[in-house]
C-alpha atoms as a PDB file:
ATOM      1  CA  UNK A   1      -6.779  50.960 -82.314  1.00  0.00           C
ATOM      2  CA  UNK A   2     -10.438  50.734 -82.067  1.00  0.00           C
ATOM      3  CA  UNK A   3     -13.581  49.788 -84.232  1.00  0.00           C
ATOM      4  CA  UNK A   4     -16.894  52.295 -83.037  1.00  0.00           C
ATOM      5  CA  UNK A   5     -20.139  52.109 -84.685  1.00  0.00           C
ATOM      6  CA  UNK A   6     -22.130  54.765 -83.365  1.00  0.00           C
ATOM      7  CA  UNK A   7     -25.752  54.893 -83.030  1.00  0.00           C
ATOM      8  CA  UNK A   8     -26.155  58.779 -84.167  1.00  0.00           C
ATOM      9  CA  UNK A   9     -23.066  60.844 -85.377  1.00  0.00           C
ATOM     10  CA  UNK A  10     -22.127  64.457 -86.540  1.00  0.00           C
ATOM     11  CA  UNK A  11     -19.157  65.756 -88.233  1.00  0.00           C
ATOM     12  CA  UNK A  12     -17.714  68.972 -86.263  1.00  0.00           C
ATOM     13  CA  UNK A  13     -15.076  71.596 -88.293  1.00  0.00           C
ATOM     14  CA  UNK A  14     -12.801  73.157 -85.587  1.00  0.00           C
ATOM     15  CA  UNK A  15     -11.228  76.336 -86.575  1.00  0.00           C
ATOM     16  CA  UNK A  16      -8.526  78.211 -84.097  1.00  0.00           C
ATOM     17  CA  UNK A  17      -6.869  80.735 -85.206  1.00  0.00           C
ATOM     18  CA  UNK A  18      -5.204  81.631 -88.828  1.00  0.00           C
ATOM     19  CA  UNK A  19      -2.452  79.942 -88.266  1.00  0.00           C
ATOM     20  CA  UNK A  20      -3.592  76.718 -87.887  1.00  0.00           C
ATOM     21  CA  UNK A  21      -5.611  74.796 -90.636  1.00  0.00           C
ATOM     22  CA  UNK A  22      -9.095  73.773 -89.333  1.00  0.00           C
ATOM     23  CA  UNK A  23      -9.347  69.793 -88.579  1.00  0.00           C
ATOM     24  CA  UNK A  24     -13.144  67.706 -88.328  1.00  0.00           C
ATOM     25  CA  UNK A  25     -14.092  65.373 -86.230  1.00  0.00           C
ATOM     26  CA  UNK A  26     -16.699  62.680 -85.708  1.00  0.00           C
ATOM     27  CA  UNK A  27     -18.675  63.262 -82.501  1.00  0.00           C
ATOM     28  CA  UNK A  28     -20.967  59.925 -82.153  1.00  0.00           C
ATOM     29  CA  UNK A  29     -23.124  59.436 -79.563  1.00  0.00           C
ATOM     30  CA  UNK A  30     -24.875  55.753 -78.507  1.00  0.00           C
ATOM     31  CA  UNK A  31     -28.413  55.692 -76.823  1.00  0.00           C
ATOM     32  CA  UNK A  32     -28.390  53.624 -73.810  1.00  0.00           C
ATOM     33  CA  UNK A  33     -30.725  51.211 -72.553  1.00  0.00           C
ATOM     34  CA  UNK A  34     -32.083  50.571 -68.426  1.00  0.00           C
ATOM     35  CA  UNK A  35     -28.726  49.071 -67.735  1.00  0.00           C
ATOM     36  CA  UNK A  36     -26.817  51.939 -69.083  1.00  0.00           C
ATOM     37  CA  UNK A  37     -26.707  55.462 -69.862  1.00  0.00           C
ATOM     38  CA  UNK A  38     -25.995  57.489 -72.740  1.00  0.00           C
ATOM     39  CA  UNK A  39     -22.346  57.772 -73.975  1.00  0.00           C
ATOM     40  CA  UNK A  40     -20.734  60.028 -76.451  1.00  0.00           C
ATOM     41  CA  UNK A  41     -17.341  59.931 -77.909  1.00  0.00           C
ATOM     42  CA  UNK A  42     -15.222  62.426 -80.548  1.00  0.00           C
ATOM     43  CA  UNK A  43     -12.761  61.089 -82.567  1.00  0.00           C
ATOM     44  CA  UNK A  44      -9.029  62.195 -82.442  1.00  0.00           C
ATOM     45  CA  UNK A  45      -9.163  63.829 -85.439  1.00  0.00           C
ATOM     46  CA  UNK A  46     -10.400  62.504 -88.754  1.00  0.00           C
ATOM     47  CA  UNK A  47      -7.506  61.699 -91.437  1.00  0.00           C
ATOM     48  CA  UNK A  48      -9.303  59.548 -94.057  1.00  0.00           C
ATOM     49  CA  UNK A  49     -12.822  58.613 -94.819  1.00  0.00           C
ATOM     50  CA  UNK A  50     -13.927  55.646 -96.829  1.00  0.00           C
ATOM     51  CA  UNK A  51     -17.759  54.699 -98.583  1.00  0.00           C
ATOM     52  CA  UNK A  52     -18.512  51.082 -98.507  1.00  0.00           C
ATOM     53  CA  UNK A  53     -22.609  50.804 -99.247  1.00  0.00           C
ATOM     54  CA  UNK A  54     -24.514  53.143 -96.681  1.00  0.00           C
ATOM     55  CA  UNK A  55     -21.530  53.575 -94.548  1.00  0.00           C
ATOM     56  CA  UNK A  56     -18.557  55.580 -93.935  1.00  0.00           C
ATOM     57  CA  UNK A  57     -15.492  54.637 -92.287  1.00  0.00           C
ATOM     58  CA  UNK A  58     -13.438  57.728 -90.583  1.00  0.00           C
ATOM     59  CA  UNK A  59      -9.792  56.874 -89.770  1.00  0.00           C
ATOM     60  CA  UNK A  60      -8.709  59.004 -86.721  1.00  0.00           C
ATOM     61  CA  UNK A  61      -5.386  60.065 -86.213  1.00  0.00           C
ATOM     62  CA  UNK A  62      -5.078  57.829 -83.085  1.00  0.00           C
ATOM     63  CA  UNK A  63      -5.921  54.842 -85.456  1.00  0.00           C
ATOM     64  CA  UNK A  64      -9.591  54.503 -84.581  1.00  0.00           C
ATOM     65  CA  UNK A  65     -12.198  53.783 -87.122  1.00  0.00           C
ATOM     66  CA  UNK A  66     -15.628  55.406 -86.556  1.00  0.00           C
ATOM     67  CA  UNK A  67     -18.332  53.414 -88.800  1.00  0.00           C
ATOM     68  CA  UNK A  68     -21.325  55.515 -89.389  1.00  0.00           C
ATOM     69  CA  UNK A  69     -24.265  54.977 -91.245  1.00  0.00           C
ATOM     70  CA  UNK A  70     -25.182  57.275 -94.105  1.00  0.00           C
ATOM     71  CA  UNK A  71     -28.972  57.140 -92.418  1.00  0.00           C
ATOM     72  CA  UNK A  72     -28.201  58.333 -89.028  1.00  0.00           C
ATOM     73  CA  UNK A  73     -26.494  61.605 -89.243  1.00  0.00           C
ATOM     74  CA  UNK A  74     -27.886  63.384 -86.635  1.00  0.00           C
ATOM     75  CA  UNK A  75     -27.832  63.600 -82.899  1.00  0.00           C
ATOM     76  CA  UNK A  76     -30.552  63.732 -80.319  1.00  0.00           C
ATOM     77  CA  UNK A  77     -31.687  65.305 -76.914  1.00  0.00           C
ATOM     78  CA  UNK A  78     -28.788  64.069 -75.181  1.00  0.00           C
ATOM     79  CA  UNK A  79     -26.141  64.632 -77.560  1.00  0.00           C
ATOM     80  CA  UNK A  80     -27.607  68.175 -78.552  1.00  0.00           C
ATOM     81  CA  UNK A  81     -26.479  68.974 -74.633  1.00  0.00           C
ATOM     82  CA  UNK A  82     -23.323  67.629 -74.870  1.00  0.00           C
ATOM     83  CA  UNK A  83     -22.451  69.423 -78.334  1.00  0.00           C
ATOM     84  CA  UNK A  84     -23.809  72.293 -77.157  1.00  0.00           C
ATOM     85  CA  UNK A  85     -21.878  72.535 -74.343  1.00  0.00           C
ATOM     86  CA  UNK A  86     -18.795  71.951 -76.002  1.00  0.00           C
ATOM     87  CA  UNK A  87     -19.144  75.029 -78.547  1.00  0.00           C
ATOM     88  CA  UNK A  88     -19.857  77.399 -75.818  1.00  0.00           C
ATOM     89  CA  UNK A  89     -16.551  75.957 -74.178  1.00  0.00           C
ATOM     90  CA  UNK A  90     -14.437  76.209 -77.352  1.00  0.00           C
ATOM     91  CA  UNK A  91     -16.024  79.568 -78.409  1.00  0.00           C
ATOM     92  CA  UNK A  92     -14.567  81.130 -74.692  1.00  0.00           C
ATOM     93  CA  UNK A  93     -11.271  79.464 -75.676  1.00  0.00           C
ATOM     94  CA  UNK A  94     -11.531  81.789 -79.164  1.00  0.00           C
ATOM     95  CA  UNK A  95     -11.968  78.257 -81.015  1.00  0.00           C
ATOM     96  CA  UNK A  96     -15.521  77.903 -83.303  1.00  0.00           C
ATOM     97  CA  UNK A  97     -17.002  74.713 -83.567  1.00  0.00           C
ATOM     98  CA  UNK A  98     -19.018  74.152 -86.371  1.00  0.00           C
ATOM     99  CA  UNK A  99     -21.766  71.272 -87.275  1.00  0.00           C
ATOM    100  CA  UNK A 100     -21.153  70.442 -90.939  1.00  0.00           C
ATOM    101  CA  UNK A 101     -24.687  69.774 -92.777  1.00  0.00           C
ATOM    102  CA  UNK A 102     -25.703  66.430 -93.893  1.00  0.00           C
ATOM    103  CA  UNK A 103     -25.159  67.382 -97.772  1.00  0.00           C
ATOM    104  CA  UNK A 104     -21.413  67.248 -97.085  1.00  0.00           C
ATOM    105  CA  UNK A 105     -19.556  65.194 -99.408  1.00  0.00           C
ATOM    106  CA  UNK A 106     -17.330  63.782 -96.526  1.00  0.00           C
ATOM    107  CA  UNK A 107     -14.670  62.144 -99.463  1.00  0.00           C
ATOM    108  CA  UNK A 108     -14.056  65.443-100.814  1.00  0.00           C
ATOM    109  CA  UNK A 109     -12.889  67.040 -97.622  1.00  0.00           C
ATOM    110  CA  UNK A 110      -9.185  67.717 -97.225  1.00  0.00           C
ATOM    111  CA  UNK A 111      -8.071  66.515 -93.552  1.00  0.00           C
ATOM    112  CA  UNK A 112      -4.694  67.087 -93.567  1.00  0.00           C
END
């Protein structure tokens, strides 16, 4: 069980086919520095999402907690490749992969 607290994250909505409920995730992506390069992670599969001030805690179902602040939903040049690379991959599987907006009320969202 780990504790991540992403520099920039998104919250993707993965949808196979009918008879399998769609699931989200938290991809999260941390800008790296002359030392290091850019890194991105997505989360096992979020399964509960908690508010505490300006940021929300997703619970993955691998026991991870992803703690993202309310302020820095979005990605940037780097992770834009990355997630767009991953959509094209899951759309030639027959799998859609979907960047939920901002507005999202992330506590109201049914993850099981």
């Amino acid at each position: 069980m780990s504790d991540y607290h992403p520099d920039l994250w998104v919250v993707v909505k993965i949808t196979g086919n009918k008879d399998n409920p769609p699931y989200h995730k938290v991809f999260a992506t941390w800008s790296g520095g002359w030392t290091w390069a850019d890194t991105w992670k997505l989360n096992s599969g979020i399964t509960k999402v908690s508010l505490v001030e300006n940021v929300y805690s997703f619970e993955g179902s691998s026991g991870s907690v992803y703690h993202c602040h309310k302020d820095s939903y979005r990605t940037n040049l780097y992770g834009t490749g990355i997630i767009n690379n991953l959509i094209s991959q899951a759309e030639a599987q027959g799998v859609t992969v979907e960047i939920l907006p901002e507005q999202t009320n992330w506590l109201e969202i049914n993850y099981e």
